[in-house]
C-alpha atoms as a PDB file:
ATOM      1  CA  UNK A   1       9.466 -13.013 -14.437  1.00  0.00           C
ATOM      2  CA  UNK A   2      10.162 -10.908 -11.063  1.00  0.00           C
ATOM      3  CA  UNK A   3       6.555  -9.217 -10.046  1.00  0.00           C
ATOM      4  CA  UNK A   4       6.957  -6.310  -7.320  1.00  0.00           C
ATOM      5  CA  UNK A   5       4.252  -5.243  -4.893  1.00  0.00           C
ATOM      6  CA  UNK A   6       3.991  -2.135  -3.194  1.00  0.00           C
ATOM      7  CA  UNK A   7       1.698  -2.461  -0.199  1.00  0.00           C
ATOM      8  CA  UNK A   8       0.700   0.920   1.533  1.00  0.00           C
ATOM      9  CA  UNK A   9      -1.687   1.602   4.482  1.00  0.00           C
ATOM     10  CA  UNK A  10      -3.195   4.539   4.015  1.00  0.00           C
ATOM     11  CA  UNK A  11      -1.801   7.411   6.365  1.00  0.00           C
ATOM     12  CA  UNK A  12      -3.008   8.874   8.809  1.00  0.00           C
ATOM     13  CA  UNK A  13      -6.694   9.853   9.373  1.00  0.00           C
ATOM     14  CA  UNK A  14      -8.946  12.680  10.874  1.00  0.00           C
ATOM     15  CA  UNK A  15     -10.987  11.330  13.888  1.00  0.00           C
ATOM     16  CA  UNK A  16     -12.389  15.502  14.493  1.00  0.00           C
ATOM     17  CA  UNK A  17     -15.574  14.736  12.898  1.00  0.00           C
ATOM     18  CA  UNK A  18     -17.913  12.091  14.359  1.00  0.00           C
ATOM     19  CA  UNK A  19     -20.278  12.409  12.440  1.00  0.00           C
ATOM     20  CA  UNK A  20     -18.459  11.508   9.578  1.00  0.00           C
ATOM     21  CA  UNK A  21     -18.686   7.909   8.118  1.00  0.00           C
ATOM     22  CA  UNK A  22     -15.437   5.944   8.451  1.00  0.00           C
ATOM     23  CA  UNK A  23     -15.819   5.397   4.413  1.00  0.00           C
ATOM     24  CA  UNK A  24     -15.291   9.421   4.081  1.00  0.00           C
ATOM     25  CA  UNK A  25     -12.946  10.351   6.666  1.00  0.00           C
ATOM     26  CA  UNK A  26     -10.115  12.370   5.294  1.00  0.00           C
ATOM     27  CA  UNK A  27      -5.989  12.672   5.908  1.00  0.00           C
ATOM     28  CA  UNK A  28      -5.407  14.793   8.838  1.00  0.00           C
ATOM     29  CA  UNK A  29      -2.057  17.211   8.557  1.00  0.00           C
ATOM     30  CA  UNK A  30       0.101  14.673   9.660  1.00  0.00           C
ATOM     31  CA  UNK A  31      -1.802  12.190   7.382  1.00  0.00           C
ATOM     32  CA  UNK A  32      -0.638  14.636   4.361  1.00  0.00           C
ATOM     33  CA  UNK A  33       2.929  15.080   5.159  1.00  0.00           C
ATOM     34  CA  UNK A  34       3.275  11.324   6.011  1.00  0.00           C
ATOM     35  CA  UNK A  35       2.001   9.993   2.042  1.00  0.00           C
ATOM     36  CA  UNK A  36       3.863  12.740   0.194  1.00  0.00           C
ATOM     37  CA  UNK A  37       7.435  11.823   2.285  1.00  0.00           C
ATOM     38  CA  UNK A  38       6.139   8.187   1.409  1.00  0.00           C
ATOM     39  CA  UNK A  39       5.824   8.842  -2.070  1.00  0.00           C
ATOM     40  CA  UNK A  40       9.473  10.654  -2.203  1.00  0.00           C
ATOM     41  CA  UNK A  41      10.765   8.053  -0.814  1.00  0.00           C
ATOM     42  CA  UNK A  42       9.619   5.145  -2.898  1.00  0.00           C
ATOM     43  CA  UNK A  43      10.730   7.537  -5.942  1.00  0.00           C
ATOM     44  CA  UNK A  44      13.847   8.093  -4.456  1.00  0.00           C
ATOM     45  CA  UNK A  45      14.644   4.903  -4.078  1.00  0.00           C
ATOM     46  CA  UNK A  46      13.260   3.964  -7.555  1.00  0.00           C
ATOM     47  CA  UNK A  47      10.178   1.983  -6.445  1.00  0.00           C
ATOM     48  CA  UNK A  48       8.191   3.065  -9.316  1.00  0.00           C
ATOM     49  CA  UNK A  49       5.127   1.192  -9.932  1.00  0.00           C
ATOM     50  CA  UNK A  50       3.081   1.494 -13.275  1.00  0.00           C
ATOM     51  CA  UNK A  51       0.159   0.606 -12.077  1.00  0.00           C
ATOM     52  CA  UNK A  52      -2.048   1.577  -8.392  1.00  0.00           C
ATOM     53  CA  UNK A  53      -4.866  -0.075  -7.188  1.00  0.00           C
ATOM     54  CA  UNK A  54      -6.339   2.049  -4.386  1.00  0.00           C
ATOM     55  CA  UNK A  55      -9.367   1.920  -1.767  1.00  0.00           C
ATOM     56  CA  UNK A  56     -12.649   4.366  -2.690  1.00  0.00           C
ATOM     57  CA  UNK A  57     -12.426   5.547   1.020  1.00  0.00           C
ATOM     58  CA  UNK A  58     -11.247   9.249   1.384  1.00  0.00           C
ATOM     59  CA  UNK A  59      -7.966   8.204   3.535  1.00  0.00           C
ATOM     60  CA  UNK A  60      -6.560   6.162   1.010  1.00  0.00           C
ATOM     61  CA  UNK A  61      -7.396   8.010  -1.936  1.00  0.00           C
ATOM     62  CA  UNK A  62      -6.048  10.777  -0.706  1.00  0.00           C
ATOM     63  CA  UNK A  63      -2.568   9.281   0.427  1.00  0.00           C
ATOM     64  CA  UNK A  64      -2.430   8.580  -3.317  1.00  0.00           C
ATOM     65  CA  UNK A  65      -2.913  11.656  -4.110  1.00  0.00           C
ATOM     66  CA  UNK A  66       0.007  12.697  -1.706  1.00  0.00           C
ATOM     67  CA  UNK A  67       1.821  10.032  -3.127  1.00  0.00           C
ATOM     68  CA  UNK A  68       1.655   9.785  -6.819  1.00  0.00           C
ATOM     69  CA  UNK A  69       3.659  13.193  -7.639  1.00  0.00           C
ATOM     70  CA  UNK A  70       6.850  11.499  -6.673  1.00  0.00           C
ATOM     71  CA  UNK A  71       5.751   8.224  -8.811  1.00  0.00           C
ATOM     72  CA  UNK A  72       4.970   9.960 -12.667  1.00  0.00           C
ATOM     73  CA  UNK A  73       3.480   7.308 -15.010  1.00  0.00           C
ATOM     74  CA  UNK A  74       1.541   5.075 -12.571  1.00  0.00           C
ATOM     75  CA  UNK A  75      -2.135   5.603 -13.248  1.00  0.00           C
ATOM     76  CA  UNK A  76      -4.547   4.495 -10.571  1.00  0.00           C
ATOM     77  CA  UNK A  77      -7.763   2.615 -10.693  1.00  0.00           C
ATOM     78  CA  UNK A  78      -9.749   2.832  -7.573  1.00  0.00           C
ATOM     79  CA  UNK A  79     -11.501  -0.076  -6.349  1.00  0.00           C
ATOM     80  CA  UNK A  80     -13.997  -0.265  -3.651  1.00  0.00           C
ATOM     81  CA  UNK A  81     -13.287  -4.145  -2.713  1.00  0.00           C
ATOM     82  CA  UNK A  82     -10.500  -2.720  -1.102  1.00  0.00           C
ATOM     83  CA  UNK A  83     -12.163  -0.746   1.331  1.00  0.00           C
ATOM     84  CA  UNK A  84     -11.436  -2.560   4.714  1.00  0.00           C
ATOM     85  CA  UNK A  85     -10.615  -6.083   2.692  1.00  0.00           C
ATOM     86  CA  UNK A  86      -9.451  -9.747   3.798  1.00  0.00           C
ATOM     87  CA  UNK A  87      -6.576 -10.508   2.274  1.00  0.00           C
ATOM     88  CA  UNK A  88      -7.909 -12.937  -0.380  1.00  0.00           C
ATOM     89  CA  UNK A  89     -10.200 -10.432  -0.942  1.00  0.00           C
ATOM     90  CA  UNK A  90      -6.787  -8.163  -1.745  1.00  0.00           C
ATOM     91  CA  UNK A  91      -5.454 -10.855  -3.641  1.00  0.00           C
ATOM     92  CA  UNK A  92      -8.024 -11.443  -5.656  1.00  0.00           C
ATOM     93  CA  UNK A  93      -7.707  -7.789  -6.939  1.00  0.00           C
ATOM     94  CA  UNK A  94      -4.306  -7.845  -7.353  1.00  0.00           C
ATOM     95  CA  UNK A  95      -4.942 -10.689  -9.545  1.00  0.00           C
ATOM     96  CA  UNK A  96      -6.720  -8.621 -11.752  1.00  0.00           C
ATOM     97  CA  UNK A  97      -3.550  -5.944 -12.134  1.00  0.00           C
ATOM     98  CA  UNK A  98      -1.588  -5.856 -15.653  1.00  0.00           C
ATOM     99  CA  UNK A  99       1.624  -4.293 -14.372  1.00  0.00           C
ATOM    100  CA  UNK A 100       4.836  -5.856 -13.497  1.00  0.00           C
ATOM    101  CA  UNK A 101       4.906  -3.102 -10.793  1.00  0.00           C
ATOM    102  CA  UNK A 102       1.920  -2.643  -8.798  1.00  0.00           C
ATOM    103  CA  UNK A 103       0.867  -0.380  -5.782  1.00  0.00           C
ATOM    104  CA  UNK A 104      -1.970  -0.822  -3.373  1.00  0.00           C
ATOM    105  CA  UNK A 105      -3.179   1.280  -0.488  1.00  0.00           C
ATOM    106  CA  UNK A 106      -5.330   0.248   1.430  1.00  0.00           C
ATOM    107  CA  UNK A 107      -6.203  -0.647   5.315  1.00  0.00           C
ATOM    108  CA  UNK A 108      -5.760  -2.904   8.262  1.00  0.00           C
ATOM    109  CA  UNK A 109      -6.565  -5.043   9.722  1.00  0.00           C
ATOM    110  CA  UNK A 110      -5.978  -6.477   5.976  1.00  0.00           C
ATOM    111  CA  UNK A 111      -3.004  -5.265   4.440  1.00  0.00           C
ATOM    112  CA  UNK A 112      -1.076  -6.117   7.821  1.00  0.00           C
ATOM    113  CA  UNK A 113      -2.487  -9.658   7.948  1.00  0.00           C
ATOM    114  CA  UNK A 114      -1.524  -9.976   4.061  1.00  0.00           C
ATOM    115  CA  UNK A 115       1.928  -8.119   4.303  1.00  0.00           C
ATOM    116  CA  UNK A 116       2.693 -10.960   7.235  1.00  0.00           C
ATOM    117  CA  UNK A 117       1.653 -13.543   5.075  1.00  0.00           C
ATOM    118  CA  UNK A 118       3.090 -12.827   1.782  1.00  0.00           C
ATOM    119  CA  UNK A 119       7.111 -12.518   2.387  1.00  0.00           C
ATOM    120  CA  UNK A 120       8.834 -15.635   3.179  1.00  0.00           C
ATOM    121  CA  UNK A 121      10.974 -13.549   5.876  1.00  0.00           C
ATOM    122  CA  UNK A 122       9.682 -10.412   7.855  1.00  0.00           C
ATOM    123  CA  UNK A 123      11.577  -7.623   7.637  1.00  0.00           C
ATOM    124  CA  UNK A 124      13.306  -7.146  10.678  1.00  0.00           C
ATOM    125  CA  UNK A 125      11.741  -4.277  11.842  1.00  0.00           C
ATOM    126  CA  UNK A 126       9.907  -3.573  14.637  1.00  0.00           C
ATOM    127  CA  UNK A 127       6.570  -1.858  13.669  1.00  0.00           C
ATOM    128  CA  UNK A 128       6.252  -4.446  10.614  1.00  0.00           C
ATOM    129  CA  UNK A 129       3.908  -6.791  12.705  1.00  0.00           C
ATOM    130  CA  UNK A 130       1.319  -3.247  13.122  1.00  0.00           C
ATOM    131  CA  UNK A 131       1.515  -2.234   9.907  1.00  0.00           C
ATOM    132  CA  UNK A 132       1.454   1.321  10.926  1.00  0.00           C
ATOM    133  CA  UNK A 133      -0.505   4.352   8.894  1.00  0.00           C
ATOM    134  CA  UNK A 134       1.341   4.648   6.058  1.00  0.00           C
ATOM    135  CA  UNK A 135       3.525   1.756   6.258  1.00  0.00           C
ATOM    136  CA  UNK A 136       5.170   0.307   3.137  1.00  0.00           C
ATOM    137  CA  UNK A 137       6.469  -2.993   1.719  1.00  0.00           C
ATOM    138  CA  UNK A 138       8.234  -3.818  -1.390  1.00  0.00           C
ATOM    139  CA  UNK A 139       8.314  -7.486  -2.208  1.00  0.00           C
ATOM    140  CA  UNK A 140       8.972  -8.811  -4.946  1.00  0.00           C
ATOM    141  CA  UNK A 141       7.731 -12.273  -6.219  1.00  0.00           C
ATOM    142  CA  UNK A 142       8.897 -15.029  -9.036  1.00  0.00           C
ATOM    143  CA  UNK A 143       5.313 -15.238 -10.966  1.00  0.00           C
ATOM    144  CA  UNK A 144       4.062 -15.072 -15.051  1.00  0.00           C
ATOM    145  CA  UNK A 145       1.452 -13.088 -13.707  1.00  0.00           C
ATOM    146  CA  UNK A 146      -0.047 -11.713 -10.973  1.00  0.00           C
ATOM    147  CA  UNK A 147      -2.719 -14.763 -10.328  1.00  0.00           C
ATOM    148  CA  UNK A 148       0.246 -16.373  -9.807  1.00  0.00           C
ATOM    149  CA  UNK A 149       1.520 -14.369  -6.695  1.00  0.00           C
ATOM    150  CA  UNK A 150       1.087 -16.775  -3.524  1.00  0.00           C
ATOM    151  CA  UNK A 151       0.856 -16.377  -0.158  1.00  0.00           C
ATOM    152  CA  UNK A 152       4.601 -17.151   1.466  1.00  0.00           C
ATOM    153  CA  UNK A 153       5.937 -16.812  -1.877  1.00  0.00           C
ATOM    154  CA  UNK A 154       7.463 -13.192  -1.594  1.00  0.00           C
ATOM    155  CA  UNK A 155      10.656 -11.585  -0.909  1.00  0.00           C
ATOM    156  CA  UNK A 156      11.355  -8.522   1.263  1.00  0.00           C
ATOM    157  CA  UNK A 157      12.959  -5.676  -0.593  1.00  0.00           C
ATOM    158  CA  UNK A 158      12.318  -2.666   1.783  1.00  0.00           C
ATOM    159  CA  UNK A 159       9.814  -1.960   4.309  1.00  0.00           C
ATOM    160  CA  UNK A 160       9.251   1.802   5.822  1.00  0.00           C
ATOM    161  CA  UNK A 161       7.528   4.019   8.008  1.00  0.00           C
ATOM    162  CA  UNK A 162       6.992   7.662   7.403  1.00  0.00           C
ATOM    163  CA  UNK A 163       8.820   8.727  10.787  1.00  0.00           C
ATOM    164  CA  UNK A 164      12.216   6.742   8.826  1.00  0.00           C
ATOM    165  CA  UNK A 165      11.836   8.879   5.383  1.00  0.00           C
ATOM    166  CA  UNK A 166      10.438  12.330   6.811  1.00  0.00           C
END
């Protein structure tokens, strides 16, 4: 059975408020335009997962939220391991995901550690080693399930920036 991953950095984030704790800092304008042009272009390209599993911390929630108009049917469960997670940490809540198709937003350092160590080949890309805001990978993996999903098992389908698909 073919498994696909979508693995999303949240976009862009307000620094304007110092105050603010990192957990609750929201998109700034850029941040907005960035995860809806995102989400177009994973439904565009029909990247459609069924199922998301997104950080509690403002950013990421609301790149979802920018996102998930472009992507109808996926419902989202938001899960605060993610917030700022290892990646076994982020595998060990993917493992808990029941769709063949699965999204996950989330942050670096993380999800650019994980997205390195997941695909058999890099993309050949040059910002795939940062992981930018709002970068995105689709890889797919050979797996029964997603406890099954290894690291170096994965194959590159696509990886994007938002400054590609604006």
């Amino acid at each position: 059975m073919t498994l696909r991953l979508i693995l999303t950095r949240h976009a862009k984030s307000d620094w304007d408020d110092p105050l603010l704790d990192d957990h609750d800092r929201p998109l700034n304008p850029r941040g907005v335009a960035s995860a809806a042009a995102m989400g177009a272009w994973l439904g565009a390209q029909g990247y459609l997962p069924e199922q998301a599993l997104v950080s509690t911390a403002t950013r990421a929630v609301q790149t979802w939220q920018g996102m998930c108009p472009a992507l109808p049917g996926c419902a989202a469960r938001f899960q605060p391991r993610l917030y700022h997670a290892a990646p076994d940490t982020i595998l060990a809540v993917l493992a808990t995901a029941t769709a063949p198709c699965v999204m996950m937003i989330g942050h670096n350092p993380g999800f650019a550690l994980l997205a390195e160590a997941l695909v058999t080949h890099a993309p050949d890309h040059a910002q795939f080693h940062g992981f930018p805001t709002c970068a995105t990978l689709v890889v797919d993996f050979d797996a029964p399930d997603w406890t099954m999903a290894r690291i170096g098992s994965g194959r590159t389908v696509a990886f994007a920036v938002p400054r590609e698909v604006m």
